[in-house]
N, C-alpha and C. Protein backbone atom coordinates (compact mmCIF):
# COMPACT_ATOMS: atom_id res chain seq x y z
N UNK A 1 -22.23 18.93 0.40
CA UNK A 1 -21.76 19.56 1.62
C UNK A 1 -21.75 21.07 1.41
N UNK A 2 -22.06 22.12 2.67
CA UNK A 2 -22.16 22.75 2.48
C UNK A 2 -20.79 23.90 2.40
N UNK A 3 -20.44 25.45 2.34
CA UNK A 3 -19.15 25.71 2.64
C UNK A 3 -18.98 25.66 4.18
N UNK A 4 -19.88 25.69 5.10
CA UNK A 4 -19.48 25.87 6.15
C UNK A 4 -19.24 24.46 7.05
N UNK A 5 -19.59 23.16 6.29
CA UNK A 5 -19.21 21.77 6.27
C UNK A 5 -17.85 21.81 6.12
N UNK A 6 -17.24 22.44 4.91
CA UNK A 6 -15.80 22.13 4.43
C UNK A 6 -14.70 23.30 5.57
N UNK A 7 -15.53 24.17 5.69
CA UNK A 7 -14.84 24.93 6.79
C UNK A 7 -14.76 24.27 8.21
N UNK A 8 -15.26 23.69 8.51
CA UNK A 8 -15.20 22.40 9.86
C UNK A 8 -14.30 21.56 9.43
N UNK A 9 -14.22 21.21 8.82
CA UNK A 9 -13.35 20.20 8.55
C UNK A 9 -12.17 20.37 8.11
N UNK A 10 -11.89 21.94 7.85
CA UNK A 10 -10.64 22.31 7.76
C UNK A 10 -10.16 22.48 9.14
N UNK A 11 -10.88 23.30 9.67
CA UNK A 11 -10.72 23.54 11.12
C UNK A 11 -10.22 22.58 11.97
N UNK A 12 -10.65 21.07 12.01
CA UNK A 12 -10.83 20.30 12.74
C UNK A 12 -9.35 19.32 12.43
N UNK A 13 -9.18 19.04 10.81
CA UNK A 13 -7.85 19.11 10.35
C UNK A 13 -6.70 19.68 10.89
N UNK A 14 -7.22 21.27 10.88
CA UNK A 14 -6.12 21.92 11.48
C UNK A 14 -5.47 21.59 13.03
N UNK A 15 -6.71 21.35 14.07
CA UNK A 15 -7.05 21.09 15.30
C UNK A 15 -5.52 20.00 15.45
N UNK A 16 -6.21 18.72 14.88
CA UNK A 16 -5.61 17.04 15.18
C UNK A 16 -3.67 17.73 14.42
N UNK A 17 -3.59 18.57 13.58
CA UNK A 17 -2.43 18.92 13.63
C UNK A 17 -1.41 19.63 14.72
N UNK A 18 -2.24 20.76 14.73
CA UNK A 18 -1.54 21.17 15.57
C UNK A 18 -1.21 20.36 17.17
N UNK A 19 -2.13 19.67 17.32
CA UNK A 19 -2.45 18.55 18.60
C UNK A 19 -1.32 17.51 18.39
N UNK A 20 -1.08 17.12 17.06
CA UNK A 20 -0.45 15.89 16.68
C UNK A 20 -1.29 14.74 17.06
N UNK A 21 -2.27 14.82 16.65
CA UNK A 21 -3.31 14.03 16.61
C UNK A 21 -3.19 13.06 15.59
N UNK A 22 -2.55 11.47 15.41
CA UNK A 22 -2.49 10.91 14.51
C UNK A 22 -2.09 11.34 12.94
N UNK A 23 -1.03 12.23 13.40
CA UNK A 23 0.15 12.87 12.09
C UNK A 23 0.85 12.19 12.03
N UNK A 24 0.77 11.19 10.92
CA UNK A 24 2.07 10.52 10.44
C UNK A 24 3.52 10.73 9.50
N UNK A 25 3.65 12.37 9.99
CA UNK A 25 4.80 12.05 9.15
C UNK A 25 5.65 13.42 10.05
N UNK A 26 6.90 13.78 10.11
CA UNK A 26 7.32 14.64 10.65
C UNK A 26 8.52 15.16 9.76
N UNK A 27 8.10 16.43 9.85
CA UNK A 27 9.15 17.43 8.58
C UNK A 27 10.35 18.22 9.71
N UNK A 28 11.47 17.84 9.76
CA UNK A 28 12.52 18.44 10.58
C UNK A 28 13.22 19.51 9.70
N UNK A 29 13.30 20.83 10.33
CA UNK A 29 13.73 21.70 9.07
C UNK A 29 14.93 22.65 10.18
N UNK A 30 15.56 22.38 10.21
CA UNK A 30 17.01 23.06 11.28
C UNK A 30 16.34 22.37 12.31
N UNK A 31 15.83 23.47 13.70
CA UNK A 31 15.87 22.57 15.04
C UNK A 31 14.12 22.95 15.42
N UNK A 32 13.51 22.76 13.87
CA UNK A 32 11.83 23.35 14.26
C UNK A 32 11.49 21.74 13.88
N UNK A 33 10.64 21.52 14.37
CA UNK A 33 9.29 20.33 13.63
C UNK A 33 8.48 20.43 13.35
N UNK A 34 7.73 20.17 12.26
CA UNK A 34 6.07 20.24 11.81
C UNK A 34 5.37 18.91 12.00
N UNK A 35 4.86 18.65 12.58
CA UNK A 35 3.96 16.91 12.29
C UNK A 35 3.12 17.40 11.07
N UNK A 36 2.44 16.17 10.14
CA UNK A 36 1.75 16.66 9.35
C UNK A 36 1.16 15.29 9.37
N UNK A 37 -0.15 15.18 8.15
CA UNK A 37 -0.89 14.70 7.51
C UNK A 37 -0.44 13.80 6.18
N UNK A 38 -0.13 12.74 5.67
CA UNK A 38 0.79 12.58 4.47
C UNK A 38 -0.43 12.42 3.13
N UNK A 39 -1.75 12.12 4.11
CA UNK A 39 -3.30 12.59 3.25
C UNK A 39 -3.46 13.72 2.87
N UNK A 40 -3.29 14.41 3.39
CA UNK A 40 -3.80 16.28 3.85
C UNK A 40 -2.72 17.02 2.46
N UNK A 41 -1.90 16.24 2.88
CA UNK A 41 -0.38 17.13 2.35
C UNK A 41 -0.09 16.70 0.22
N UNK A 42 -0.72 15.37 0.52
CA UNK A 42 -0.22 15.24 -0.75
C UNK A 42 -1.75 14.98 -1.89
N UNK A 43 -2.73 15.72 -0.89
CA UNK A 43 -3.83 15.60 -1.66
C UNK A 43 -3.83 17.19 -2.02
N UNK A 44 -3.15 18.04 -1.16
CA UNK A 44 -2.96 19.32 -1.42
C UNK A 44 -2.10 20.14 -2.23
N UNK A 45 -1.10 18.86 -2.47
CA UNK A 45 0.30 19.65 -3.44
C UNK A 45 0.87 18.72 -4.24
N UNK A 46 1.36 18.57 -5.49
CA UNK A 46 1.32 17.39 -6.15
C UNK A 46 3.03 17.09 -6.06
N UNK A 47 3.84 18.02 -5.56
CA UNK A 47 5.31 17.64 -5.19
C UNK A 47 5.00 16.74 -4.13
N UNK A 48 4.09 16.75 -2.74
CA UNK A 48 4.07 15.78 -1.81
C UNK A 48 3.11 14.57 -2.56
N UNK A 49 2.91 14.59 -3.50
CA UNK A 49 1.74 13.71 -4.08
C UNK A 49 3.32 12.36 -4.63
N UNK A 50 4.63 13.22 -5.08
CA UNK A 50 5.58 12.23 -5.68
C UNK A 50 6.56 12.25 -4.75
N UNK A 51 6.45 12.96 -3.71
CA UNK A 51 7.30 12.74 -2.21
C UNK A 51 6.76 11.30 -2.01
N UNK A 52 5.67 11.18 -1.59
CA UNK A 52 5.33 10.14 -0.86
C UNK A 52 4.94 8.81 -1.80
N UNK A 53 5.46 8.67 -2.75
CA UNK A 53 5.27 7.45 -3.85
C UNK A 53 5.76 6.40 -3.49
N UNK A 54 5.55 5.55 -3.75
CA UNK A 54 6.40 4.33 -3.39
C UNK A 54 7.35 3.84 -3.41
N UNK A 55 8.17 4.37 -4.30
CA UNK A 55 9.58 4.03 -4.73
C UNK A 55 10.44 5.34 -3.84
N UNK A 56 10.05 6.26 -3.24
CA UNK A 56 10.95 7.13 -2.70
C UNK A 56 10.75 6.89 -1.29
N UNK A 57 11.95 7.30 -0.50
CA UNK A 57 11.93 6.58 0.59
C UNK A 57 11.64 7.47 1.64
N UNK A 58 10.38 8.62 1.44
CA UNK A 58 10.16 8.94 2.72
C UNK A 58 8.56 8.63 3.14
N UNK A 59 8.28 7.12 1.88
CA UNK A 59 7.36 6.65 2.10
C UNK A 59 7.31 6.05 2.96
N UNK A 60 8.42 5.07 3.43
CA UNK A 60 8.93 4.22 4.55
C UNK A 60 9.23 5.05 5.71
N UNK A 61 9.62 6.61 5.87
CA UNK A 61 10.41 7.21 6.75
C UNK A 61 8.77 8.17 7.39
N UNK A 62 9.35 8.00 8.78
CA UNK A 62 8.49 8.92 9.78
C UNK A 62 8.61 10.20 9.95
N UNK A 63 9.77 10.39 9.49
CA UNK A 63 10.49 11.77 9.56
C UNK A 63 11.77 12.12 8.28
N UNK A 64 10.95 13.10 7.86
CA UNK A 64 11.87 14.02 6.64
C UNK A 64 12.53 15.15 7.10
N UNK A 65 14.15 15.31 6.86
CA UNK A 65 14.47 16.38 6.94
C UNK A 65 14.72 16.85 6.12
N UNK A 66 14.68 18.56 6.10
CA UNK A 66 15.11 19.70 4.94
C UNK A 66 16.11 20.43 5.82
N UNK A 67 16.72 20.52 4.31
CA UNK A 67 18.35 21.22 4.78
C UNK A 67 17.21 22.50 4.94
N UNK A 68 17.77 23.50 6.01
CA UNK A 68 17.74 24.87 6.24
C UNK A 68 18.10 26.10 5.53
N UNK A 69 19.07 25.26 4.65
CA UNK A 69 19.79 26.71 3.37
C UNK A 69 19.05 26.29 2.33
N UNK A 70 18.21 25.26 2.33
CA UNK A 70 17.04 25.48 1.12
C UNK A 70 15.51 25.99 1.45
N UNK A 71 15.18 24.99 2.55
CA UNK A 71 13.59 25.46 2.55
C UNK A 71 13.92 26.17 4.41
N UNK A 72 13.33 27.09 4.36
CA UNK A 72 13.08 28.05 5.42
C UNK A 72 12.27 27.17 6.69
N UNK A 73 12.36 27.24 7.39
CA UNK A 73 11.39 26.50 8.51
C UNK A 73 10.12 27.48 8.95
N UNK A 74 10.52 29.15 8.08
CA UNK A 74 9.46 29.99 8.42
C UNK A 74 8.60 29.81 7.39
C-alpha cells in the first residue's frame, strides 16, 4: 500500500468517528463524550491494548468513564 492508501484510511477512520459510525465504545470524561474505535484505539496504544482484555471490565462495558481530576476531557 501506498502512503497515500494509509492516508485514506486514516481519513476515513477519522470520518466513521467523528460520525459515530459503528464506534463501539464510549469514553465519558466530566459532561464531554468521545465515541471511539476499541480496534483503532488499542491497536494504537498498548494501555488500551490491557484496557480492553478480557478479564477487565470495560471489555463488557459500552461506556468508560474518567474521573475529570485525572484525565482532562481536553
Amino acid at each position: 500500500m501506498s502512503l497515500e492508501d494509509y492516508r485514506e484510511i486514516l481519513q476515513r477512520q477519522n470520518k466513521f468517528r467523528k460520525e459515530n459510525i459503528d464506534c463501539d465504545v464510549v469514553f465519558k470524561i466530566g459532561g464531554k463524550t468521545f465515541p471511539a474505535h476499541r480496534f483503532v484505539l488499542k491497536a494504537r496504544m498498548e494501555f488500551f491494548e490491557k484496557m480492553f482484555e478480557a478479564n477487565m471490565k470495560e471489555t463488557k462495558e459500552s461506556v468508560v468513564k474518567f474521573d475529570p481530576e485525572i484525565v482532562s476531557p481536553d
